[in-house]
C-alpha atoms as a PDB file:
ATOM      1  CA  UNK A   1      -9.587  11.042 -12.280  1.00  0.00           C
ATOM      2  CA  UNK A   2     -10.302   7.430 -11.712  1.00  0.00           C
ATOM      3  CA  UNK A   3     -10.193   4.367 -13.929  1.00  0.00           C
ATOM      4  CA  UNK A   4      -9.924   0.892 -13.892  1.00  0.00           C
ATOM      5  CA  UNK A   5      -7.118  -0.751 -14.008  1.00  0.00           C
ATOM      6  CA  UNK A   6      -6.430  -4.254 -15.480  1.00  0.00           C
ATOM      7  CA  UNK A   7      -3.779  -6.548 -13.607  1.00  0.00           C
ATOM      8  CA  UNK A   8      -2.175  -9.980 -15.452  1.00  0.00           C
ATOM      9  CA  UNK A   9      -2.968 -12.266 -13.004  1.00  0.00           C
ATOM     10  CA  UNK A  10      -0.023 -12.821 -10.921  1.00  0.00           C
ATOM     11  CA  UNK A  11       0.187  -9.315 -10.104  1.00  0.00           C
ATOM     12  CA  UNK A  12      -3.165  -9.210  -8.927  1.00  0.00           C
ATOM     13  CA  UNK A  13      -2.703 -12.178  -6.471  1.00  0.00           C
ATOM     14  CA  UNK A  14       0.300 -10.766  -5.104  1.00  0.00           C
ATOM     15  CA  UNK A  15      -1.377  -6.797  -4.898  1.00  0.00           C
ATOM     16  CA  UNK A  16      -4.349  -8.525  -2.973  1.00  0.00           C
ATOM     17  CA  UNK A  17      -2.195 -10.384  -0.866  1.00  0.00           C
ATOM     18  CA  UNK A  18      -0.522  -7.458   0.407  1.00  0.00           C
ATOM     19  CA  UNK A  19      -4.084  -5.314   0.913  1.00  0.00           C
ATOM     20  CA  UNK A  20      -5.008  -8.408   2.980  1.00  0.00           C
ATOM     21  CA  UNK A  21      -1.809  -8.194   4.928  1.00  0.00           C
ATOM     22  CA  UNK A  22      -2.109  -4.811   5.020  1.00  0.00           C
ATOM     23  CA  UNK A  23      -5.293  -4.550   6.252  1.00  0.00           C
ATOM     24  CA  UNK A  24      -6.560  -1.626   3.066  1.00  0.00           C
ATOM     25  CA  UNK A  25      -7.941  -1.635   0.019  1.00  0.00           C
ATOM     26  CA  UNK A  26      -6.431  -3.138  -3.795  1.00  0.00           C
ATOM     27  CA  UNK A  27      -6.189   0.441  -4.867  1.00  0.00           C
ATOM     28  CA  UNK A  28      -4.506   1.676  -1.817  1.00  0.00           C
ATOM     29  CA  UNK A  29      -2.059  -0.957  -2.335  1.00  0.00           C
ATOM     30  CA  UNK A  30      -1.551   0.150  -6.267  1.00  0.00           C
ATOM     31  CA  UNK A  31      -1.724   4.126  -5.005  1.00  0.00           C
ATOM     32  CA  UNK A  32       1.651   3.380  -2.787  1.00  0.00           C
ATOM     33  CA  UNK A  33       3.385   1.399  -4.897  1.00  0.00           C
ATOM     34  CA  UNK A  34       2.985   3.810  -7.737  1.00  0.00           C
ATOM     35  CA  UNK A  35       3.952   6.982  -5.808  1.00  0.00           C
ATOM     36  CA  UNK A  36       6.920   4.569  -4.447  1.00  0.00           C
ATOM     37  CA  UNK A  37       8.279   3.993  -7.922  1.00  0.00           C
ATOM     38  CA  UNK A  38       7.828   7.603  -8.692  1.00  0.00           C
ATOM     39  CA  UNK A  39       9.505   9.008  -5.840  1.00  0.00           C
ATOM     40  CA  UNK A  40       6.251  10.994  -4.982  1.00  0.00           C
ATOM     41  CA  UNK A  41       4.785  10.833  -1.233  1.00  0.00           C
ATOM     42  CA  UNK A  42       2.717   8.160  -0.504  1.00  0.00           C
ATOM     43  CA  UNK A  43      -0.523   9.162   1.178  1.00  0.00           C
ATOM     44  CA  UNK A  44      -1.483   8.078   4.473  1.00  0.00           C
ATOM     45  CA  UNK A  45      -4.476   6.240   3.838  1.00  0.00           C
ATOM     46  CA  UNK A  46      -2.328   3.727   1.722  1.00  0.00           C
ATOM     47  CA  UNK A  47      -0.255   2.681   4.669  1.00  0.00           C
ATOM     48  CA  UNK A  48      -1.500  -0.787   6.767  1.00  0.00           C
ATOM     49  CA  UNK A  49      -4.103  -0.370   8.933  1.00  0.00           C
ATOM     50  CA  UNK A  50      -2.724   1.153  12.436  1.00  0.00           C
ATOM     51  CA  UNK A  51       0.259   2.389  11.171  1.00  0.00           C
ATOM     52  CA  UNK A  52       1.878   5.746  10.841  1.00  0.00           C
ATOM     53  CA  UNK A  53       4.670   6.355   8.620  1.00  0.00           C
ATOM     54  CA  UNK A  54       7.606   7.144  10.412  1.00  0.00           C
ATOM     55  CA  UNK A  55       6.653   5.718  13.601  1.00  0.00           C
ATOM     56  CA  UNK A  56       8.378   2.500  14.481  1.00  0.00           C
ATOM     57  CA  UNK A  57       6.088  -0.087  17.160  1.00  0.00           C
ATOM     58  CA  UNK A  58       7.221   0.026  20.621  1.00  0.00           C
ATOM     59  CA  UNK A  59       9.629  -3.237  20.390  1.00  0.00           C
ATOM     60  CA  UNK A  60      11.420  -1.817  17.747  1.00  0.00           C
ATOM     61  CA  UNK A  61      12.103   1.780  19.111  1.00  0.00           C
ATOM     62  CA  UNK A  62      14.815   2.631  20.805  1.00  0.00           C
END
C-alpha cells in the first residue's frame, strides 16, 4: 500500500540530497532508510545507481 508521506523540511532537503547523490528516487531513499532502522533487508532498487550491495569497486577490493 502506498501513501504520501509528509517530510518537515530539513529532512526533505537532506532525503533529496542523498537521491541526487545517489542517483534514485525520494522514495527509494525513504524505502532504505526505513528497512535500515528496522533491521529488515533493504531492496535492491534502493541502492545508488550502479551499485550492488556487497560488492566493493575495484580500488577498494582486495
Amino acid at each position: 500500500m502506498q501513501f504520501p508521506t509528509y517530510l518537515p523540511v530539513e529532512l526533505h532537503r537532506e532525503v533529496e540530497a542523498l537521491a541526487k547523490r545517489d542517483g534514485i528516487a525520494m522514495t527509494w531513499v525513504v524505502t532504505r532508510l526505513i528497512a535500515q532502522a528496522l533491521g529488515r533487508p533493504v531492496p535492491a532498487y534502493c541502492f545508488p545507481t550502479g551499485a550492488k550491495q556487497g560488492e566493493l569497486p575495484l580500488n577498494e577490493a582486495s
